[in-house]
N, C-alpha and C. Protein backbone atom coordinates (compact mmCIF):
# COMPACT_ATOMS: atom_id res chain seq x y z
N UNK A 1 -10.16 -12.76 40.99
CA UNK A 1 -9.78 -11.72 41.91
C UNK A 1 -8.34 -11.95 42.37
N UNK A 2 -7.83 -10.39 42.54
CA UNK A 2 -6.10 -11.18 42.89
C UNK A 2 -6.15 -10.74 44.43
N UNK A 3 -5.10 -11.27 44.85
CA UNK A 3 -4.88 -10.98 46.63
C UNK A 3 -3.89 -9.62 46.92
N UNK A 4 -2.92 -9.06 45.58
CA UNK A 4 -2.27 -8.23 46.20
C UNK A 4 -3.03 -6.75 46.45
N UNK A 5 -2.38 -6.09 47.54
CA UNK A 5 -3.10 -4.67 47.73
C UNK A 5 -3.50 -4.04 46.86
N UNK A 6 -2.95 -3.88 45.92
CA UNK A 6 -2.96 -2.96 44.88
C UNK A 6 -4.36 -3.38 44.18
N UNK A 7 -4.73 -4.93 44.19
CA UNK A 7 -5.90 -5.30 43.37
C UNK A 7 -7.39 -5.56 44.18
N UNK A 8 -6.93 -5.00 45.78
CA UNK A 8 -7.76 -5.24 46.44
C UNK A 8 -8.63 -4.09 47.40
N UNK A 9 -9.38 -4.09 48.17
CA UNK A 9 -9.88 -3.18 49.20
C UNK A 9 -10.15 -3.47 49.93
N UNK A 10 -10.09 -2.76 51.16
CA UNK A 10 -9.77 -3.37 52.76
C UNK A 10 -10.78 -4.41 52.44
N UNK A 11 -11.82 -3.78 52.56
CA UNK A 11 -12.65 -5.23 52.79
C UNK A 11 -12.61 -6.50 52.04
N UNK A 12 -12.09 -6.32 50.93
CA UNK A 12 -11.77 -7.72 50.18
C UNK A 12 -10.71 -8.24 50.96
N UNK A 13 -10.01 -7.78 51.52
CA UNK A 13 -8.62 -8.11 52.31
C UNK A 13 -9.57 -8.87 53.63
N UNK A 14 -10.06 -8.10 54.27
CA UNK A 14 -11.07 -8.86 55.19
C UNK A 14 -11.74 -9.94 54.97
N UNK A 15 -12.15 -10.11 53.91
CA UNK A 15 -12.67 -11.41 53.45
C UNK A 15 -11.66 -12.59 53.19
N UNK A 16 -10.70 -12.45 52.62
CA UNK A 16 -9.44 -13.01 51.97
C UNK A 16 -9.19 -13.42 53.49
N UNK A 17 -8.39 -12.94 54.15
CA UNK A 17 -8.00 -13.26 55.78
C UNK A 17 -9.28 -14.17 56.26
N UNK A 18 -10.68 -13.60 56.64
CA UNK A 18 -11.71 -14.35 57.10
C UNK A 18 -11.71 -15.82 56.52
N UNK A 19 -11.79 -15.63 55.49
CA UNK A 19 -12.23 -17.24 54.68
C UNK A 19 -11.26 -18.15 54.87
N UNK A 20 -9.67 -17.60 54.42
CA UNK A 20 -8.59 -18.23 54.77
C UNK A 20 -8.54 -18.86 56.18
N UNK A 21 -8.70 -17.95 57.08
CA UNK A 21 -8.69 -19.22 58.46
C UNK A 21 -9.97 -19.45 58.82
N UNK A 22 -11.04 -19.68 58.27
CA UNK A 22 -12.10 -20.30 58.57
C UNK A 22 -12.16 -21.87 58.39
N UNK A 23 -10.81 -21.94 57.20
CA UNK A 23 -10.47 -22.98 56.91
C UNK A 23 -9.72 -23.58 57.30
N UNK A 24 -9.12 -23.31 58.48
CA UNK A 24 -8.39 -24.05 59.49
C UNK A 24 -8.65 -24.46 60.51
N UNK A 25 -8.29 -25.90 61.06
CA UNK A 25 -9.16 -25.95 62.27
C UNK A 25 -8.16 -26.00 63.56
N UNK A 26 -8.09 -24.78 64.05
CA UNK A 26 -7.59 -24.33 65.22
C UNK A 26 -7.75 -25.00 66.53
N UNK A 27 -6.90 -26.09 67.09
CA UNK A 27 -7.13 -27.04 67.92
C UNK A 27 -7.17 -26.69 69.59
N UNK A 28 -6.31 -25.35 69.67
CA UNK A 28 -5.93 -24.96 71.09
C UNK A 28 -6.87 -23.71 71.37
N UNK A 29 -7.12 -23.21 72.34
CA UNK A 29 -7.73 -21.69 72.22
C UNK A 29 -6.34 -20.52 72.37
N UNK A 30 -7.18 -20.00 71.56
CA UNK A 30 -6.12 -18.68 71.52
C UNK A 30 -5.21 -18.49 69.92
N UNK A 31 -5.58 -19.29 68.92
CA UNK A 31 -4.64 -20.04 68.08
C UNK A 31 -5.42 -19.10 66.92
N UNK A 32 -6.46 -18.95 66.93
CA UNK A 32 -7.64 -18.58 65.81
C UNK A 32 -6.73 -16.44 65.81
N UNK A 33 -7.29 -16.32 67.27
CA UNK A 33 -6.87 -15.12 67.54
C UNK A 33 -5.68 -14.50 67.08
N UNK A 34 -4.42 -15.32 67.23
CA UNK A 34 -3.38 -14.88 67.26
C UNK A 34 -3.02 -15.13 65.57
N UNK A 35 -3.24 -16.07 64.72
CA UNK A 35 -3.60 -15.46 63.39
C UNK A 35 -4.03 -14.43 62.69
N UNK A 36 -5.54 -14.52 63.46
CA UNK A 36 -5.93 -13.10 62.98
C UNK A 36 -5.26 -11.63 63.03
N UNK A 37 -4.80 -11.59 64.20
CA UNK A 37 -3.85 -10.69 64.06
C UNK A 37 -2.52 -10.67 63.83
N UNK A 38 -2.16 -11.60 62.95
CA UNK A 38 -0.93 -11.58 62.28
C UNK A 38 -1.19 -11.40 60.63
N UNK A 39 -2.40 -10.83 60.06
CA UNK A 39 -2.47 -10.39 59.19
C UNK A 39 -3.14 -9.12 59.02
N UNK A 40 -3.21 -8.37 60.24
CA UNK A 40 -3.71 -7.33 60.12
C UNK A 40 -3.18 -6.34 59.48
N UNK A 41 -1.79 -6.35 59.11
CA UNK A 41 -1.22 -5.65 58.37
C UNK A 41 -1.32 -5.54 57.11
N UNK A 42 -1.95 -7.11 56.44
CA UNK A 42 -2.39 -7.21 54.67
C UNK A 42 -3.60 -6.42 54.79
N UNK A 43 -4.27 -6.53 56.03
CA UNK A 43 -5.70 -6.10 56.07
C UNK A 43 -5.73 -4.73 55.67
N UNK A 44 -5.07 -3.99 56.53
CA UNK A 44 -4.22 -2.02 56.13
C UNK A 44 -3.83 -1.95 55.42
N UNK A 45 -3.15 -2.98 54.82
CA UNK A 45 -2.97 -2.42 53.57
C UNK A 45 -1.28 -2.28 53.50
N UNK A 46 -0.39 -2.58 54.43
CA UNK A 46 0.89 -2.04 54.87
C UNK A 46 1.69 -3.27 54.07
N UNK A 47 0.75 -4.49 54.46
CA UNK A 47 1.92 -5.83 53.78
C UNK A 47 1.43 -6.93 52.91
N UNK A 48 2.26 -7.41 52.00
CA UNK A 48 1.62 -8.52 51.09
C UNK A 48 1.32 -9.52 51.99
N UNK A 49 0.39 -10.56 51.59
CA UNK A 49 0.06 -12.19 52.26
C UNK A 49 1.70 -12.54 52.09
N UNK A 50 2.52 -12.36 50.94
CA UNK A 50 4.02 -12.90 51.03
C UNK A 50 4.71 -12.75 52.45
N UNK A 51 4.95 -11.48 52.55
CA UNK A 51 5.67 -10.70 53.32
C UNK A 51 5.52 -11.78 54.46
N UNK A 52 4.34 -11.42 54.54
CA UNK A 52 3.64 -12.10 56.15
C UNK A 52 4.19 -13.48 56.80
N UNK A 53 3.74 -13.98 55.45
CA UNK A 53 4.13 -15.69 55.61
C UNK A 53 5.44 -15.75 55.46
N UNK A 54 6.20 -15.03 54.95
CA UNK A 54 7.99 -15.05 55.09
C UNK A 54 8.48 -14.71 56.23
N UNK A 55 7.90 -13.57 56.88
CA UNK A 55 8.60 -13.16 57.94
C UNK A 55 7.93 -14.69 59.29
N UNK A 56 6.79 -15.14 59.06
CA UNK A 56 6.46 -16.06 60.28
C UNK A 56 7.69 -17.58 59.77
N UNK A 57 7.44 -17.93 58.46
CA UNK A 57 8.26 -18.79 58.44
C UNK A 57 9.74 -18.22 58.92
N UNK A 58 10.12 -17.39 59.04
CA UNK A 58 11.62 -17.06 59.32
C UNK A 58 12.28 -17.45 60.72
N UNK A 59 11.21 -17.67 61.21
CA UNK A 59 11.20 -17.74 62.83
C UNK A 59 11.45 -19.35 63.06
N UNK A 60 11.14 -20.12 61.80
CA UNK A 60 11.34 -21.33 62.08
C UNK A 60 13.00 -21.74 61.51
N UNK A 61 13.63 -21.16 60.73
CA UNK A 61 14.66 -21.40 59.84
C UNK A 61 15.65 -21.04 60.83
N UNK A 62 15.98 -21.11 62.15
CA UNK A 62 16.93 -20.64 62.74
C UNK A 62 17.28 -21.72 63.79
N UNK A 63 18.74 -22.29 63.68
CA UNK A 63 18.86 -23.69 64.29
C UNK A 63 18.00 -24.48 64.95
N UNK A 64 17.75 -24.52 66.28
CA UNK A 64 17.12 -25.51 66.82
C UNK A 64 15.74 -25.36 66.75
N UNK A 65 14.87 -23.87 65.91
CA UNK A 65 13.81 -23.80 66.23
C UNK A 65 13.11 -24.40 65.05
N UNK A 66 14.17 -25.17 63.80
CA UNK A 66 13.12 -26.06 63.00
C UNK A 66 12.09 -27.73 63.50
N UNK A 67 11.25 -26.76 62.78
CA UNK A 67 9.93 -27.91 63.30
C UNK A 67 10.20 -29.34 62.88
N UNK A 68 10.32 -30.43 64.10
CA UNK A 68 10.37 -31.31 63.47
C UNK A 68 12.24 -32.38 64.32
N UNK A 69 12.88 -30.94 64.27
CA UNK A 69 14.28 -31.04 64.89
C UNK A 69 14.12 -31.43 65.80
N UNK A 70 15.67 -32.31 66.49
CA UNK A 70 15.40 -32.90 68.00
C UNK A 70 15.16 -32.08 69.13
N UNK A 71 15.14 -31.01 69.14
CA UNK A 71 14.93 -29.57 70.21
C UNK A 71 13.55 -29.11 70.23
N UNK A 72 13.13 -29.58 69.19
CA UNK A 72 11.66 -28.38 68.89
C UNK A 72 10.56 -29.79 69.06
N UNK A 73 11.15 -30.88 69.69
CA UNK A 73 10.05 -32.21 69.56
C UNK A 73 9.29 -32.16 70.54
N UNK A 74 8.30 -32.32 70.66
CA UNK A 74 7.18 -32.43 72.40
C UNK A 74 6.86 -30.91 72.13
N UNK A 75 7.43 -29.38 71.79
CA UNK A 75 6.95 -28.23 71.41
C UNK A 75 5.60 -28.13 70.81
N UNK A 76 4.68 -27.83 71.26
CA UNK A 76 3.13 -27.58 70.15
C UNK A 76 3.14 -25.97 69.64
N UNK A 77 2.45 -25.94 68.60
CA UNK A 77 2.77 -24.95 67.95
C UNK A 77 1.96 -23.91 68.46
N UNK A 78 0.92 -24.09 69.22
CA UNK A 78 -0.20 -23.24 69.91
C UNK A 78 0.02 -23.43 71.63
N UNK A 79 0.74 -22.61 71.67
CA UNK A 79 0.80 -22.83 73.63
C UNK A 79 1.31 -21.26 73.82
N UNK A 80 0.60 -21.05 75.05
CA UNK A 80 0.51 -19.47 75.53
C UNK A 80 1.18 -19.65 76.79
């Protein structure tokens, strides 16, 4: 089975998303949630799994906000 829209239907997209973070283990509350709806757009149908994960990684590629850097240290990645 492939993942892009074109080879899929909502609900396979629903499943694809579901299974995918079922397999993560989400340490903070609120962390599960806010995934989920950052793919609701593959879910509609509007964006690739690429897209998605490019535009979230993009957010990290910008000076001090790489993970790991002396600025972004003591930062957790799940805090509301």
């Amino acid at each position: 089975m492939g993942y892009l829209i074109s080879e899929t239907t909502k609900e396979e997209r629903e499943k694809i998303v579901a299974e995918s973070l079922g397999n993560i283990a989400a340490n903070c509350d609120g962390c599960m949630a806010g995934l989920a709806e950052m793919y609701q757009d593959y879910i509609d149908g509007r964006k690739e799994l690429r897209e998605i994960n490019m535009e979230f990684n993009a957010g990290y590629i910008k000076g001090n906000d790489i993970p790991g850097s002396e600025s972004s240290r003591g930062r957790m990645f799940c805090n509301d």
